[in-house]
N, C-alpha and C. Protein backbone atom coordinates (compact mmCIF):
# COMPACT_ATOMS: atom_id res chain seq x y z
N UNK A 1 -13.68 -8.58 -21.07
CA UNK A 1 -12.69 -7.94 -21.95
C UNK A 1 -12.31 -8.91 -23.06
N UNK A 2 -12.67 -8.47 -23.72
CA UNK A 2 -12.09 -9.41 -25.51
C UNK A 2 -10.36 -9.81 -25.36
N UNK A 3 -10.03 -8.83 -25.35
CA UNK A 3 -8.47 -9.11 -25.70
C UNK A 3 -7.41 -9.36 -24.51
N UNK A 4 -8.42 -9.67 -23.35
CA UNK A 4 -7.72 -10.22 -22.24
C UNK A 4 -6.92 -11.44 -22.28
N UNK A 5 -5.65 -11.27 -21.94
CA UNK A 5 -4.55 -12.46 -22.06
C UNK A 5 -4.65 -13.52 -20.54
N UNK A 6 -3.88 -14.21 -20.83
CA UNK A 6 -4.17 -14.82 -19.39
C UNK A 6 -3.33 -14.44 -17.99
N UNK A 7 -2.16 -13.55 -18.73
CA UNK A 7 -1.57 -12.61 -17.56
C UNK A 7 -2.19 -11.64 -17.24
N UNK A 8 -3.12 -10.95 -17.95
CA UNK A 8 -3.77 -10.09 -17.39
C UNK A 8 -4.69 -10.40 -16.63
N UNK A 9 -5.37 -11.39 -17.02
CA UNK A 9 -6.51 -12.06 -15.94
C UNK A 9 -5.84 -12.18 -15.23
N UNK A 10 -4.65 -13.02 -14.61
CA UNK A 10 -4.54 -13.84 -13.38
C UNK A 10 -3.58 -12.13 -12.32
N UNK A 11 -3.08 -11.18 -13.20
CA UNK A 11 -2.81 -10.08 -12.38
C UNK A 11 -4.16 -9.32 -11.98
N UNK A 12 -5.00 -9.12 -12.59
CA UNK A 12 -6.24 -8.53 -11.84
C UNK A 12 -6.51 -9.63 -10.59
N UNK A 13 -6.82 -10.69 -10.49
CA UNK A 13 -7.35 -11.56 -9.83
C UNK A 13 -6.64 -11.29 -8.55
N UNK A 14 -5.06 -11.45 -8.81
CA UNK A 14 -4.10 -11.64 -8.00
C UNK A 14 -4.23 -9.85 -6.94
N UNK A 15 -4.54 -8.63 -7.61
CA UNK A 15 -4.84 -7.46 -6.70
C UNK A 15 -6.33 -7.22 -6.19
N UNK A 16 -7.49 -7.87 -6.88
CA UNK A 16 -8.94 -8.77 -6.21
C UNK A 16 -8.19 -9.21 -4.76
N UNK A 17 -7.58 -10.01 -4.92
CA UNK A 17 -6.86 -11.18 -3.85
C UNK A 17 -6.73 -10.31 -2.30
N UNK A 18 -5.51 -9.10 -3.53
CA UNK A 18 -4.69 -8.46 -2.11
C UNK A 18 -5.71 -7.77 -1.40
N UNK A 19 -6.44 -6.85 -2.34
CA UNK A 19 -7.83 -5.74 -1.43
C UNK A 19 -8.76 -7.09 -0.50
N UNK A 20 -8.80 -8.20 -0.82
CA UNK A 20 -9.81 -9.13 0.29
C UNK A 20 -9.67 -9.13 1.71
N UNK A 21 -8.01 -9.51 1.10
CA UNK A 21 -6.93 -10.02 1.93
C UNK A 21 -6.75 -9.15 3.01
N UNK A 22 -6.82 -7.47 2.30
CA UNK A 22 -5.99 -6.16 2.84
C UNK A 22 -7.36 -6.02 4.35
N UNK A 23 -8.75 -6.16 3.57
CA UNK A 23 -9.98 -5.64 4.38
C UNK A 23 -10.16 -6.47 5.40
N UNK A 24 -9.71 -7.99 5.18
CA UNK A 24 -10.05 -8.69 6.62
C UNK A 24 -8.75 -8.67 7.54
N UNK A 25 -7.86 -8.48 7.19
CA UNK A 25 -6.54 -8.00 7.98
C UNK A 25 -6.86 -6.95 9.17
N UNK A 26 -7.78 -5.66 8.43
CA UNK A 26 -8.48 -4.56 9.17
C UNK A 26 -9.30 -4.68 9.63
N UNK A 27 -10.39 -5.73 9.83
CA UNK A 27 -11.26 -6.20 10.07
C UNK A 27 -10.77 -6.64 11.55
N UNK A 28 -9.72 -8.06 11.53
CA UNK A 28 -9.32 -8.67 12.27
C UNK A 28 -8.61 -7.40 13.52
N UNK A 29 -7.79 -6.98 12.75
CA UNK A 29 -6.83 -5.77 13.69
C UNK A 29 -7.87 -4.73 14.44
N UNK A 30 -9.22 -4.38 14.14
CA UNK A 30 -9.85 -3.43 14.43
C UNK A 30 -10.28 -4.01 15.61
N UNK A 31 -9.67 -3.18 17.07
CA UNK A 31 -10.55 -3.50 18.46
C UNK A 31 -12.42 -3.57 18.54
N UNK A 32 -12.65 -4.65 18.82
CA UNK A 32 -13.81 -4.80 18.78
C UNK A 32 -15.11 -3.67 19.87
N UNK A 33 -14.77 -2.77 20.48
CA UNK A 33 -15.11 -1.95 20.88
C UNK A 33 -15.48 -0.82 20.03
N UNK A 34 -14.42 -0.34 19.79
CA UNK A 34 -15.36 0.43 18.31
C UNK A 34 -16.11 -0.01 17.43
N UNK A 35 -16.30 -1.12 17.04
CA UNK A 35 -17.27 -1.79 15.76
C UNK A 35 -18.43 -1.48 16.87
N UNK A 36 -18.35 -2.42 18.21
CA UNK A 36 -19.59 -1.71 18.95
C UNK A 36 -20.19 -0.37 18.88
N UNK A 37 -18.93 0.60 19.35
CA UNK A 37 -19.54 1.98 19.21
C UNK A 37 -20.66 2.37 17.93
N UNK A 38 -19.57 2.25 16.96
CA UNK A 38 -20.11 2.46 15.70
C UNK A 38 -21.44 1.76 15.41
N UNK A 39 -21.70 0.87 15.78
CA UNK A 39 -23.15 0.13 15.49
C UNK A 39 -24.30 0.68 16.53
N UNK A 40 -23.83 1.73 17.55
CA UNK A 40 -24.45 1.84 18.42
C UNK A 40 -24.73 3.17 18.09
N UNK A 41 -23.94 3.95 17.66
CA UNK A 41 -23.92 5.27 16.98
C UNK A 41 -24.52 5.42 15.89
């Protein structure tokens, strides 16, 4: 983006951050029995 400021960069980055953040949270929380299922299915 041309006319990107440096608050705008570092707020995109910063909700990059949260969705990483958000997926290994669910990752972690998800009983490992279903990831089995699902890979088995």
């Amino acid at each position: 983006m041309p006319n990107a400021t440096a608050r705008s960069v570092k707020l995109k980055h910063r909700k990059r951050l949260k969705k990483l953040r958000q997926k290994r949270a669910e990752l972690r929380n998800a009983p490992k029995k279903r990831k089995r299922r699902k890979s088995l299915a």
